[in-house]
PDB file of N, CA and C in Angstrom:
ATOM      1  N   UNK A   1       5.198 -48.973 176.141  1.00  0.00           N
ATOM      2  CA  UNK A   1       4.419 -49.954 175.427  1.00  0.00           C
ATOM      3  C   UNK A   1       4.489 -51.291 176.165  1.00  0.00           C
ATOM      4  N   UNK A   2       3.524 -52.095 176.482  1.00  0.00           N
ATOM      5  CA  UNK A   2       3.281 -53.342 176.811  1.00  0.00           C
ATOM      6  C   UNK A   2       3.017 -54.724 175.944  1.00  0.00           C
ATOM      7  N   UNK A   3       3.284 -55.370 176.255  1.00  0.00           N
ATOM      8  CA  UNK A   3       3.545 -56.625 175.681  1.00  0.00           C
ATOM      9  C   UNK A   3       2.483 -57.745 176.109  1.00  0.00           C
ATOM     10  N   UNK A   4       1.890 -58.110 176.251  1.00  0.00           N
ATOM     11  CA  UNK A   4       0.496 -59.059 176.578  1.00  0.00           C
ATOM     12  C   UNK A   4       1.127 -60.958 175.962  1.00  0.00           C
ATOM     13  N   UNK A   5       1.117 -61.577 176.976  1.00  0.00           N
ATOM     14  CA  UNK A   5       0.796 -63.216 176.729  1.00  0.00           C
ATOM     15  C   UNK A   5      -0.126 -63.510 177.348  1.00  0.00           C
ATOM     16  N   UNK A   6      -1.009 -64.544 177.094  1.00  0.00           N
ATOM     17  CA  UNK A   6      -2.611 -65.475 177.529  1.00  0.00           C
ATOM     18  C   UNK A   6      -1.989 -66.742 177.679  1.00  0.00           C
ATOM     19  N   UNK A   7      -2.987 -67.173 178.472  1.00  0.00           N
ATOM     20  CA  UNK A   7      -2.673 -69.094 178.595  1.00  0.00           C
ATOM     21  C   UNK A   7      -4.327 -68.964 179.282  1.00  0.00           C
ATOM     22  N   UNK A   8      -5.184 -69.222 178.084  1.00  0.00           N
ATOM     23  CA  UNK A   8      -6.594 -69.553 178.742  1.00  0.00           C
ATOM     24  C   UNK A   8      -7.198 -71.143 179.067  1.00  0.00           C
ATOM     25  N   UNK A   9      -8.024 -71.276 179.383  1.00  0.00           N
ATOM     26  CA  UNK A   9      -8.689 -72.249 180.210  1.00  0.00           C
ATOM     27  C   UNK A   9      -7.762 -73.163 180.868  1.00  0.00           C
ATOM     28  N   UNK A  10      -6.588 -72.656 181.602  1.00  0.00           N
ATOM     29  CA  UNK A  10      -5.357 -73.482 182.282  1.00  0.00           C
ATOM     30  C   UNK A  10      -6.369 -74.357 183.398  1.00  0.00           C
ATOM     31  N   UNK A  11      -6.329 -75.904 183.436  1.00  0.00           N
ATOM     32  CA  UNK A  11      -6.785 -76.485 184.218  1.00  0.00           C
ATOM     33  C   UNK A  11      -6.099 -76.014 185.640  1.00  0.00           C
ATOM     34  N   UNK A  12      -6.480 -75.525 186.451  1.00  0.00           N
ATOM     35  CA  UNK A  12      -5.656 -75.325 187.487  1.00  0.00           C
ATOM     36  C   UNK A  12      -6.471 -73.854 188.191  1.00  0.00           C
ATOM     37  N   UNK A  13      -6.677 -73.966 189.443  1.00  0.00           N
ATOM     38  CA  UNK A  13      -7.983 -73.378 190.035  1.00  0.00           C
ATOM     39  C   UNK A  13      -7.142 -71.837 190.547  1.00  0.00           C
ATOM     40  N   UNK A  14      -7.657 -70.427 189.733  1.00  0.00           N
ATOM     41  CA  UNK A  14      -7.327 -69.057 189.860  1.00  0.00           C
ATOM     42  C   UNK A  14      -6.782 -68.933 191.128  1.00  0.00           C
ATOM     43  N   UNK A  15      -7.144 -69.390 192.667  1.00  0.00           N
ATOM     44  CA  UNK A  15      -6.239 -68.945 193.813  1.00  0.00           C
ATOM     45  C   UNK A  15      -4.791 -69.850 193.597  1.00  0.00           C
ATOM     46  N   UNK A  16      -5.066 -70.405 193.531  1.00  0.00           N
ATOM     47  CA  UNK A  16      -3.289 -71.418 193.120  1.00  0.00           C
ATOM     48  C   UNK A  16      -2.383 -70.799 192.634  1.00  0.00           C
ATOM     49  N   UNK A  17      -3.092 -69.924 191.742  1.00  0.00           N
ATOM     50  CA  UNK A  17      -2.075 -69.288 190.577  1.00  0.00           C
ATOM     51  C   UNK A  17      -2.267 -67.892 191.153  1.00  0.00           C
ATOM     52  N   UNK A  18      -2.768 -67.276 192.113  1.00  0.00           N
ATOM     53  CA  UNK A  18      -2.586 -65.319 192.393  1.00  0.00           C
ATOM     54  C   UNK A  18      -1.457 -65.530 193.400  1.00  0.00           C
ATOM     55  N   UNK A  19      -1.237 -66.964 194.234  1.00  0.00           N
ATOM     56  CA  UNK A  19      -0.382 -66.711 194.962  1.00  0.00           C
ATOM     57  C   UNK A  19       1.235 -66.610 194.431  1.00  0.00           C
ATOM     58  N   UNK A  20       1.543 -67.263 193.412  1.00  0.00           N
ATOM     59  CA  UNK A  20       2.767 -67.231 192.657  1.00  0.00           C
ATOM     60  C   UNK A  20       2.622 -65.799 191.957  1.00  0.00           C
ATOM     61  N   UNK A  21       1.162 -65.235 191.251  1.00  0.00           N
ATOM     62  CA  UNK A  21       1.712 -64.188 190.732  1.00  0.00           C
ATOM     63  C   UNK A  21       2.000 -62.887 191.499  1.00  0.00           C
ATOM     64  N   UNK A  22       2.083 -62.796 192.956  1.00  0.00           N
ATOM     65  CA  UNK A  22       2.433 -61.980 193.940  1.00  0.00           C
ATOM     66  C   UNK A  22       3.951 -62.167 193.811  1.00  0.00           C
ATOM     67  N   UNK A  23       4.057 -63.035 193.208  1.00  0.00           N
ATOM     68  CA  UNK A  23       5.676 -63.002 193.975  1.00  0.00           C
ATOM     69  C   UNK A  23       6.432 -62.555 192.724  1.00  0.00           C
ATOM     70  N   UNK A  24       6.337 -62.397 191.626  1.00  0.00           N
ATOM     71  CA  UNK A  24       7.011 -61.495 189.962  1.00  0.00           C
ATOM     72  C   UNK A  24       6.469 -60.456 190.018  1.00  0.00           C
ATOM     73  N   UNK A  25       5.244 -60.105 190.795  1.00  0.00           N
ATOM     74  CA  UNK A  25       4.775 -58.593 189.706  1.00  0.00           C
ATOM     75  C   UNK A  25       5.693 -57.663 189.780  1.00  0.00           C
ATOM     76  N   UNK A  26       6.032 -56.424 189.161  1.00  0.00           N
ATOM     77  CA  UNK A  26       7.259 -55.366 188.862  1.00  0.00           C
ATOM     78  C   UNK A  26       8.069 -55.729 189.233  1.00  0.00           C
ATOM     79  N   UNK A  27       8.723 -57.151 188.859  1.00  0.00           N
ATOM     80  CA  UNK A  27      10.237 -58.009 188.943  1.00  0.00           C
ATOM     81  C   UNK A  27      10.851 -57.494 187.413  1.00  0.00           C
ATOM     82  N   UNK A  28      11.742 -57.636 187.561  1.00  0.00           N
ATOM     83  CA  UNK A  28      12.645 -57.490 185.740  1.00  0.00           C
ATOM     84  C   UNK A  28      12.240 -59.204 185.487  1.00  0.00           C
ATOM     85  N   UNK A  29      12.171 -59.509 183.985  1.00  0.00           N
ATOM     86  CA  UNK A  29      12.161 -60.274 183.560  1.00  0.00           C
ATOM     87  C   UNK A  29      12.978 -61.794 184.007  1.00  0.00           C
ATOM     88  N   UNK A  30      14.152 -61.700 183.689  1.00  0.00           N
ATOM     89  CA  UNK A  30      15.295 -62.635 184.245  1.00  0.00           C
ATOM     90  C   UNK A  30      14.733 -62.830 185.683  1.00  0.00           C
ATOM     91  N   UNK A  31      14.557 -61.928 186.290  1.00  0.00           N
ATOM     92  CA  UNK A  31      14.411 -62.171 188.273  1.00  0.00           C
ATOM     93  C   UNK A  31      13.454 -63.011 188.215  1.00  0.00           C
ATOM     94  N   UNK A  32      12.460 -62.165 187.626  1.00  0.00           N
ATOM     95  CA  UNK A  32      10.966 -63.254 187.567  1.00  0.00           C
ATOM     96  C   UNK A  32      11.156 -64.597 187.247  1.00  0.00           C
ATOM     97  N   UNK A  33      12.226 -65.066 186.070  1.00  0.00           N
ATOM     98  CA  UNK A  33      12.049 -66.631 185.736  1.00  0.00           C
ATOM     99  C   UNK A  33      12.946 -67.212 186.819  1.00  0.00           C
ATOM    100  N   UNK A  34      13.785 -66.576 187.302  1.00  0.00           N
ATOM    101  CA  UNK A  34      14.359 -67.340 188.165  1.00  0.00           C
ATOM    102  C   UNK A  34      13.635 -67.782 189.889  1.00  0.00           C
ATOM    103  N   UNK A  35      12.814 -66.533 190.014  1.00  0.00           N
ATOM    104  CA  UNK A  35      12.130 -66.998 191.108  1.00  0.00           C
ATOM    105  C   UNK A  35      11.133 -68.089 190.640  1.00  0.00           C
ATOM    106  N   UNK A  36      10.530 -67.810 189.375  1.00  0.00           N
ATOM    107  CA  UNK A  36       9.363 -69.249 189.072  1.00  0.00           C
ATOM    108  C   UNK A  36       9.889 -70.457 189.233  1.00  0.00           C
ATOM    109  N   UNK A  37      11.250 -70.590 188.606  1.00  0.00           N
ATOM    110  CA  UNK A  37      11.973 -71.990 188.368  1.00  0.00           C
ATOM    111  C   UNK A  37      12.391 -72.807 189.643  1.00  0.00           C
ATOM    112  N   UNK A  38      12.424 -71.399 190.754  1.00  0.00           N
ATOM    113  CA  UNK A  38      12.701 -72.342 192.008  1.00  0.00           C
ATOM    114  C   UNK A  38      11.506 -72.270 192.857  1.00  0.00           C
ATOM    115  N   UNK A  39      10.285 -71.927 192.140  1.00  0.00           N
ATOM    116  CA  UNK A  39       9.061 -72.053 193.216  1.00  0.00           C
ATOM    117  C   UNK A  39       8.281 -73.331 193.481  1.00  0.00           C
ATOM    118  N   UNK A  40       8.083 -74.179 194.051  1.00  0.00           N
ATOM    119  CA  UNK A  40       7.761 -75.713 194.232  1.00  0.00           C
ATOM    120  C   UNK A  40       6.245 -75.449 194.021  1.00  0.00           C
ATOM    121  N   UNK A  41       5.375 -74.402 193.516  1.00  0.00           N
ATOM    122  CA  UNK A  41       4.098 -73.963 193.621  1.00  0.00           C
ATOM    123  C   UNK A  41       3.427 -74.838 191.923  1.00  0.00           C
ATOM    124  N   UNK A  42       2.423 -75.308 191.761  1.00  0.00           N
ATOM    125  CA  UNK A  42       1.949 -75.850 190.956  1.00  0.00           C
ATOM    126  C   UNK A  42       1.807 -74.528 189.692  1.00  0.00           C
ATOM    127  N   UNK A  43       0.778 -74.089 190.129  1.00  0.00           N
ATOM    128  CA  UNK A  43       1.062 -72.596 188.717  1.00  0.00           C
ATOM    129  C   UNK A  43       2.533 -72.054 188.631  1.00  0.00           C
ATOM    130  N   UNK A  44       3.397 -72.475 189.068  1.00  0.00           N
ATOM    131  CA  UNK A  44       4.570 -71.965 188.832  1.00  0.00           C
ATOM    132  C   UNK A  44       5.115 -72.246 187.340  1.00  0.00           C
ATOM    133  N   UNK A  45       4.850 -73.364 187.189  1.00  0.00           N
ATOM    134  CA  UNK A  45       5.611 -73.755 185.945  1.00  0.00           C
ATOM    135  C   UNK A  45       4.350 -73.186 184.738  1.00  0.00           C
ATOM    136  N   UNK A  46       3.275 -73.346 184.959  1.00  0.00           N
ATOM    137  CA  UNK A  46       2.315 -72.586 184.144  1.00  0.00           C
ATOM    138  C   UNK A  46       2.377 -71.123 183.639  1.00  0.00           C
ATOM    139  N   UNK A  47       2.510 -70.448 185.120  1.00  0.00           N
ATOM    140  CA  UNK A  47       3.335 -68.724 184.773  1.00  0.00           C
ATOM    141  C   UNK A  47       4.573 -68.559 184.187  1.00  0.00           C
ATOM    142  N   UNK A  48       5.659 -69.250 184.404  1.00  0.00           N
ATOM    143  CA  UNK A  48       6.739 -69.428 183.433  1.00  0.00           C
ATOM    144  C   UNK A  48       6.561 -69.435 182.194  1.00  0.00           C
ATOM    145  N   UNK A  49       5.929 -70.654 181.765  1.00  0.00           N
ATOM    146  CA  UNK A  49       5.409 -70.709 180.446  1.00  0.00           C
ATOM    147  C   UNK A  49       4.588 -69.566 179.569  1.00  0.00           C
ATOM    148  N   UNK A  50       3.858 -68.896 180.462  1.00  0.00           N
ATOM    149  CA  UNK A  50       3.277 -67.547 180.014  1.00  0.00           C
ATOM    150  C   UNK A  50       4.473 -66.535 179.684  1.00  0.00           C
ATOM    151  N   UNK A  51       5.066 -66.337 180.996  1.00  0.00           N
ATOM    152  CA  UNK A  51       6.303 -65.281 180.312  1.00  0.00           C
ATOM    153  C   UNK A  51       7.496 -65.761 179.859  1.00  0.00           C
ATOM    154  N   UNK A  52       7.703 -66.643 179.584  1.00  0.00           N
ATOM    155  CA  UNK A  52       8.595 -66.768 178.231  1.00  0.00           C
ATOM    156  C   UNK A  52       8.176 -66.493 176.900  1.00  0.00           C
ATOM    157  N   UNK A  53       6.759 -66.361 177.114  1.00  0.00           N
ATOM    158  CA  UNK A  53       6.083 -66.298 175.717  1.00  0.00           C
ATOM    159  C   UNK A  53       5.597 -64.517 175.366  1.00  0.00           C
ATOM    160  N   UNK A  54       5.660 -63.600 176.831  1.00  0.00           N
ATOM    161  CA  UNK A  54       5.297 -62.140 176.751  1.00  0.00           C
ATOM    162  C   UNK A  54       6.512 -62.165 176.136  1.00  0.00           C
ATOM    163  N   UNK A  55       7.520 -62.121 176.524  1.00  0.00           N
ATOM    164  CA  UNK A  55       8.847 -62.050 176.622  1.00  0.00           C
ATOM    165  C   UNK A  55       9.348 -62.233 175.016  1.00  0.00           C
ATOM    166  N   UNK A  56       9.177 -63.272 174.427  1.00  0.00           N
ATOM    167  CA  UNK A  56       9.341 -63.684 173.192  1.00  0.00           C
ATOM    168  C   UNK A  56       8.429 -62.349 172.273  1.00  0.00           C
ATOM    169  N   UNK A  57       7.413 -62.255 172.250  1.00  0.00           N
ATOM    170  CA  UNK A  57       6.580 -61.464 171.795  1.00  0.00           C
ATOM    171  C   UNK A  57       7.236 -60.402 172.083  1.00  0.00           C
ATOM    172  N   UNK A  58       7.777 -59.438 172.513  1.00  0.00           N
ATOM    173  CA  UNK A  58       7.861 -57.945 172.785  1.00  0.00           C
ATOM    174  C   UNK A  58       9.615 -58.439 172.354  1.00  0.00           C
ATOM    175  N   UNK A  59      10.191 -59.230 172.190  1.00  0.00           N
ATOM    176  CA  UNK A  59      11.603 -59.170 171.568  1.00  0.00           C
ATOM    177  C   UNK A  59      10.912 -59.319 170.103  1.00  0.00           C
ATOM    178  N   UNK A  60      10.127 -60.265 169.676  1.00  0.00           N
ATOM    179  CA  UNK A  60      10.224 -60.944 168.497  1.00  0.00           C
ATOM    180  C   UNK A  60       9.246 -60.025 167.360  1.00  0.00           C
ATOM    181  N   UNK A  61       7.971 -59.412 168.030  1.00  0.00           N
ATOM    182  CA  UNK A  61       7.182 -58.877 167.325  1.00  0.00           C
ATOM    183  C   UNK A  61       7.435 -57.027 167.481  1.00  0.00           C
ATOM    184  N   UNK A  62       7.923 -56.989 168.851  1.00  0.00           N
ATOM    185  CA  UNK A  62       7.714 -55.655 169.132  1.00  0.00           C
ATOM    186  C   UNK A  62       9.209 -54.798 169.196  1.00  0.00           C
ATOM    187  N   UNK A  63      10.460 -55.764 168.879  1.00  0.00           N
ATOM    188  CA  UNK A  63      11.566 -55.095 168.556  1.00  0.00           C
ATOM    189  C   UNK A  63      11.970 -54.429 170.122  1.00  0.00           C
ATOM    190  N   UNK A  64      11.901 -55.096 171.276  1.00  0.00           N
ATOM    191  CA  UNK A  64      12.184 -54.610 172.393  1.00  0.00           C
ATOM    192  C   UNK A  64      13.638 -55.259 172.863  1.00  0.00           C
ATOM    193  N   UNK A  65      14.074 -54.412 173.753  1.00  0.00           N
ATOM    194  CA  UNK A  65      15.281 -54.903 174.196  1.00  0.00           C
ATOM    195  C   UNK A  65      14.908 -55.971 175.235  1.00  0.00           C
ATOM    196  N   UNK A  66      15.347 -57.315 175.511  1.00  0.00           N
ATOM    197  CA  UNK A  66      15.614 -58.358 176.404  1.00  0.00           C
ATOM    198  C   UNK A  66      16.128 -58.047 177.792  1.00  0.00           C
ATOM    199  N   UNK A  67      16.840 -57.076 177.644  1.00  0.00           N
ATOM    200  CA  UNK A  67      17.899 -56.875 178.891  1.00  0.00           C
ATOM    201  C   UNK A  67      17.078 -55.707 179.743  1.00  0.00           C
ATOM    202  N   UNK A  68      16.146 -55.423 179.083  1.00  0.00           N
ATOM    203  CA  UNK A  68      15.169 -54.199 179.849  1.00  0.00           C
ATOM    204  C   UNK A  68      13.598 -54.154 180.342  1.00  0.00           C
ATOM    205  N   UNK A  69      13.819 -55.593 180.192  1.00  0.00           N
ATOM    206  CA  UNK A  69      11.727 -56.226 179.751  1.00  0.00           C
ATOM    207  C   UNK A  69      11.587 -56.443 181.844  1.00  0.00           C
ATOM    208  N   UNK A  70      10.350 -55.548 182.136  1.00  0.00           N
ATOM    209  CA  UNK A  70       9.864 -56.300 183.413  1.00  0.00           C
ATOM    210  C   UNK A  70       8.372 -56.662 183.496  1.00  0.00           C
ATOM    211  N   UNK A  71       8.066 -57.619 184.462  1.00  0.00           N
ATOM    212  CA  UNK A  71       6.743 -57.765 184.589  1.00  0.00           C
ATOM    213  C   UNK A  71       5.955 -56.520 184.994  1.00  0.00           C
ATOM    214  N   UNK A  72       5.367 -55.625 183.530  1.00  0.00           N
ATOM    215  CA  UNK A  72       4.343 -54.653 184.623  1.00  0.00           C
ATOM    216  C   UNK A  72       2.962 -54.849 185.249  1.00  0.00           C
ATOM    217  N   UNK A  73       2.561 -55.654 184.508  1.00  0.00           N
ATOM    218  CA  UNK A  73       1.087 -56.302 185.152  1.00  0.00           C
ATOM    219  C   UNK A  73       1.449 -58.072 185.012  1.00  0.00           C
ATOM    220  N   UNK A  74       0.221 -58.800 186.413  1.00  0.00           N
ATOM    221  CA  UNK A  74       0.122 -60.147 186.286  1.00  0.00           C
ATOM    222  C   UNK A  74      -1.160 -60.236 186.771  1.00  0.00           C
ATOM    223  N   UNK A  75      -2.253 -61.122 186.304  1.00  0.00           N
ATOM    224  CA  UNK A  75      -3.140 -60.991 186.393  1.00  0.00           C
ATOM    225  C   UNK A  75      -4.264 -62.781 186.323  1.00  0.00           C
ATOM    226  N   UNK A  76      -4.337 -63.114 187.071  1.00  0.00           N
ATOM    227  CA  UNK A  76      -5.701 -64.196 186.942  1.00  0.00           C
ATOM    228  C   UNK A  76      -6.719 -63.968 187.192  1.00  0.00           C
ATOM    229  N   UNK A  77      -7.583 -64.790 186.411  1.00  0.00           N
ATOM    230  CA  UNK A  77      -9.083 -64.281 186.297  1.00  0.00           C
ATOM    231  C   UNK A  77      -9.897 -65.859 185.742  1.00  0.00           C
ATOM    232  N   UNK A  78     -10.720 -65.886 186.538  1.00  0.00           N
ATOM    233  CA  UNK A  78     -11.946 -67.378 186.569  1.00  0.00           C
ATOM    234  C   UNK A  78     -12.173 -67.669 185.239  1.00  0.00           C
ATOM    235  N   UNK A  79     -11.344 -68.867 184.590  1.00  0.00           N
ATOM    236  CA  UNK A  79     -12.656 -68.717 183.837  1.00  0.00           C
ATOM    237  C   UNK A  79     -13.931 -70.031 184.144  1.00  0.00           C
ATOM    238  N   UNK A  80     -14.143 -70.770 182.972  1.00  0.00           N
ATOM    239  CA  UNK A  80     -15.819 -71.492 182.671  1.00  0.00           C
ATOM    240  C   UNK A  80     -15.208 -73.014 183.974  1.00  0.00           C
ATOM    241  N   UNK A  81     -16.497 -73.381 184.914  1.00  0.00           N
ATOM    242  CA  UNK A  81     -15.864 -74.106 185.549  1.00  0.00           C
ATOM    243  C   UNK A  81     -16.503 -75.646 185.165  1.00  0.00           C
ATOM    244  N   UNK A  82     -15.339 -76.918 184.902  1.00  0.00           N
ATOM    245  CA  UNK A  82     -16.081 -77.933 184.873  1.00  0.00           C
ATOM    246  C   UNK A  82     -17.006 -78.572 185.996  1.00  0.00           C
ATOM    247  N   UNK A  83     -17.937 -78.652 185.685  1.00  0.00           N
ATOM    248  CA  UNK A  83     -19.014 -79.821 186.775  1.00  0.00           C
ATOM    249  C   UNK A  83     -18.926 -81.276 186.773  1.00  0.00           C
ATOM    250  N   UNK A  84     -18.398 -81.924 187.544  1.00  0.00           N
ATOM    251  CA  UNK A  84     -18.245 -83.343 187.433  1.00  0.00           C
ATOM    252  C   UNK A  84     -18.858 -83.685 188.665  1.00  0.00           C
ATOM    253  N   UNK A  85     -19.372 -85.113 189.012  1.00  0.00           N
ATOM    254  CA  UNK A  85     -19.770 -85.715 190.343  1.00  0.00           C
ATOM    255  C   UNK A  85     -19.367 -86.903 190.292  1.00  0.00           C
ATOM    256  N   UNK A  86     -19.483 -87.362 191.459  1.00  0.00           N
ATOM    257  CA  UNK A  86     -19.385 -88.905 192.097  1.00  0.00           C
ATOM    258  C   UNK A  86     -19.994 -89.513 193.097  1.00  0.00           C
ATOM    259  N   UNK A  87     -20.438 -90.713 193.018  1.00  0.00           N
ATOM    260  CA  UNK A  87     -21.102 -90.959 194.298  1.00  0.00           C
ATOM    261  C   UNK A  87     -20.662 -90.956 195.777  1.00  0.00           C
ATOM    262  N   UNK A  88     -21.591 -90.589 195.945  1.00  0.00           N
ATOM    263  CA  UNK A  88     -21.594 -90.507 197.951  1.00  0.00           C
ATOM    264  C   UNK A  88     -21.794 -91.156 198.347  1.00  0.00           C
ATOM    265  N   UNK A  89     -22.532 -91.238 199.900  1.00  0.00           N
ATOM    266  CA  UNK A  89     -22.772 -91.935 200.666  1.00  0.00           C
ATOM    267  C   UNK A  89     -24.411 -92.385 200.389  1.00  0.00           C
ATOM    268  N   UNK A  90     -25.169 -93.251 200.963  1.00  0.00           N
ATOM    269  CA  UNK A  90     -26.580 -93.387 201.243  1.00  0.00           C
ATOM    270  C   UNK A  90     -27.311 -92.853 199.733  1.00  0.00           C
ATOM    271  N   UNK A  91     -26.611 -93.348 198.430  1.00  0.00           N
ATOM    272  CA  UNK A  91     -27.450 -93.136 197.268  1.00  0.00           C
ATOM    273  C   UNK A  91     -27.067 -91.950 196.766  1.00  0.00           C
ATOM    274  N   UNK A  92     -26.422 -91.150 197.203  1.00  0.00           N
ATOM    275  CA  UNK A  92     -26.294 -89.527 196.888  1.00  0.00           C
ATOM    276  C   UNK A  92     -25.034 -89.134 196.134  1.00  0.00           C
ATOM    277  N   UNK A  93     -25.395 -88.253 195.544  1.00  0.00           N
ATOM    278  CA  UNK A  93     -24.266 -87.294 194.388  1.00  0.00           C
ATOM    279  C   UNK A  93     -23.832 -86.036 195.119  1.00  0.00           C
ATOM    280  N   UNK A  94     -22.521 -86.094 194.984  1.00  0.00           N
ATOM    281  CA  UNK A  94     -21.710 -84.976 195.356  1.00  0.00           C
ATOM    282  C   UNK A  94     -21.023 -84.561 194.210  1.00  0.00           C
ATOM    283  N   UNK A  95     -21.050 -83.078 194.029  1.00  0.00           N
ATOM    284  CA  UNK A  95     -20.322 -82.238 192.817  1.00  0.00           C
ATOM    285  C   UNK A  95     -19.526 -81.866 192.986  1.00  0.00           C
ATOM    286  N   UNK A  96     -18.222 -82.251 192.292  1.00  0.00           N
ATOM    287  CA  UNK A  96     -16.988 -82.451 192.411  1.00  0.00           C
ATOM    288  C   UNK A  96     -16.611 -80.546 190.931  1.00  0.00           C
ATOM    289  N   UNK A  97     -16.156 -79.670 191.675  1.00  0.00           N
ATOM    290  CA  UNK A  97     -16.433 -78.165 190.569  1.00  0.00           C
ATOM    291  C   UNK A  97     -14.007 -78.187 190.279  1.00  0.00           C
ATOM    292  N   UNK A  98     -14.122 -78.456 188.780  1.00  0.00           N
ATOM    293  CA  UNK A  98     -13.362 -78.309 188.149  1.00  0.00           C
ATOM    294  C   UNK A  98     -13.122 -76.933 188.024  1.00  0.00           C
ATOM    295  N   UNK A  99     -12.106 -76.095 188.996  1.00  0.00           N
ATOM    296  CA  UNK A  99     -11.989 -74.903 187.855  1.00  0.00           C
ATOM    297  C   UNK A  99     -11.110 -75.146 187.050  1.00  0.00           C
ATOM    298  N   UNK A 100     -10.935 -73.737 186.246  1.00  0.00           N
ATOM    299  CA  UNK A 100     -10.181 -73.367 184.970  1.00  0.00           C
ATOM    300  C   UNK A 100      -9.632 -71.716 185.645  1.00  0.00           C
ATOM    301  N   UNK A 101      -8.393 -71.541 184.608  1.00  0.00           N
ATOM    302  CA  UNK A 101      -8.037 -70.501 185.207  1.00  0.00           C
ATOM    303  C   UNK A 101      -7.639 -69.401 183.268  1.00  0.00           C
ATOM    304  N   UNK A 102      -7.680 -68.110 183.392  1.00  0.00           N
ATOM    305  CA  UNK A 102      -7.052 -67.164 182.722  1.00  0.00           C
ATOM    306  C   UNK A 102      -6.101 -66.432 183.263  1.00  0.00           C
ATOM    307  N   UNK A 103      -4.585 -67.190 182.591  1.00  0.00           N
ATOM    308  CA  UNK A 103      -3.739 -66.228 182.762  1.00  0.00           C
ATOM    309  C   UNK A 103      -3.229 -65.440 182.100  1.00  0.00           C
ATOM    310  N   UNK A 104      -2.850 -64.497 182.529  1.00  0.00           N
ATOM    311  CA  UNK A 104      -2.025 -62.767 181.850  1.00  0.00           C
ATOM    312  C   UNK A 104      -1.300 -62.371 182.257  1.00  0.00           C
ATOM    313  N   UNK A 105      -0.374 -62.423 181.491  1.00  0.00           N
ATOM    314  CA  UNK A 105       1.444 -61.817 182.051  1.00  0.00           C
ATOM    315  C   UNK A 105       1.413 -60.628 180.766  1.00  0.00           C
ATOM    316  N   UNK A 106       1.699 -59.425 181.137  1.00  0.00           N
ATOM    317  CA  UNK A 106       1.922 -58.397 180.750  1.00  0.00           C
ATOM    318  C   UNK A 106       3.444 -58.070 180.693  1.00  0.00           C
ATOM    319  N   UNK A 107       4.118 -57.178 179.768  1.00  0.00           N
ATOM    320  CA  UNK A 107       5.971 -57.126 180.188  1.00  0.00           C
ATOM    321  C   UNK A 107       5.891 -55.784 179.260  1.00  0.00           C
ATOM    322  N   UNK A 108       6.414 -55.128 180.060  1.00  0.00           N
ATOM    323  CA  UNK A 108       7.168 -53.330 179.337  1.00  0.00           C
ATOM    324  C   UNK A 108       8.731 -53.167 179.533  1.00  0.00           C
ATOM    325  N   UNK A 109       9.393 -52.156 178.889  1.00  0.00           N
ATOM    326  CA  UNK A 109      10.587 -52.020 178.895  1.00  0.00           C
ATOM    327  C   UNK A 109      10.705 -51.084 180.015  1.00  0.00           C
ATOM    328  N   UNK A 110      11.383 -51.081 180.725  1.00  0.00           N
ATOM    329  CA  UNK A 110      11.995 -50.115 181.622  1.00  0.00           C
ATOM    330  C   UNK A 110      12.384 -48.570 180.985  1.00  0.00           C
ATOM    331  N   UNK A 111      11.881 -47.485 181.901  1.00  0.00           N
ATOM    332  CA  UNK A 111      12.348 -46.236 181.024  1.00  0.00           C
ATOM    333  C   UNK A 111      14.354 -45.774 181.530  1.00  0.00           C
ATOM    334  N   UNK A 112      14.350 -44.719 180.651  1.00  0.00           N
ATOM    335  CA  UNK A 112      15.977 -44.123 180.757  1.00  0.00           C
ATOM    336  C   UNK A 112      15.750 -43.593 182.218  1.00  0.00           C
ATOM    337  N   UNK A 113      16.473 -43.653 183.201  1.00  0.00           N
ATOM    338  CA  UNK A 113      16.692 -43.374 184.179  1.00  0.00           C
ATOM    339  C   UNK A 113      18.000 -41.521 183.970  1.00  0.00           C
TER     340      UNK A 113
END
């Protein structure tokens, strides 16, 4: 069974954040926060915040053990992008594209070995 946390329209542009989530996917839980906490990466502290919250959920709602929880899926995905501009040079507008990001941290228990 899997465990699902969201953090939607995260100001913060989807490649920023696939490169940190390369570095947890099928980590155990604990490993994963400890590599986020020392990653100097901007979505770092954003993905943290996501799985403390899978994490919470699959102890709190789903009666799972803590000591057995790993990341099985991590996942970003585009979402709606802001359009803003500013002026240019010689009279002209340049569009300045705000993304947004959807994140998904997924967490399952490890089976009996």
């Amino acid at each position: 069974m899997e465990v699902k946390a969201e953090h939607k329209y995260a100001r913060i542009s989807p490649r920023k954040v696939k490169i940190v989530c390369d570095l947890i996917r099928n980590k155990d839980a604990e490993t994963a926060k400890a590599i986020l906490q020392a990653t100097p990466k901007a979505g770092a502290a954003l993905l943290y915040k996501v799985l403390c919250s899978a994490c919470a959920n699959a102890e709190n709602n789903n009666e799972m053990d803590p000591a057995r929880l790993y990341v099985s899926k991590v996942w970003v995905a585009p979402g709606p992008t802001l359009k803003r501009g500013r002026a240019s040079a010689r009279g002209r507008y340049s569009r300045i594209l705000k993304r947004t990001s959807h994140i998904t941290v997924m967490v399952a228990e490890k089976e009996e070995a």
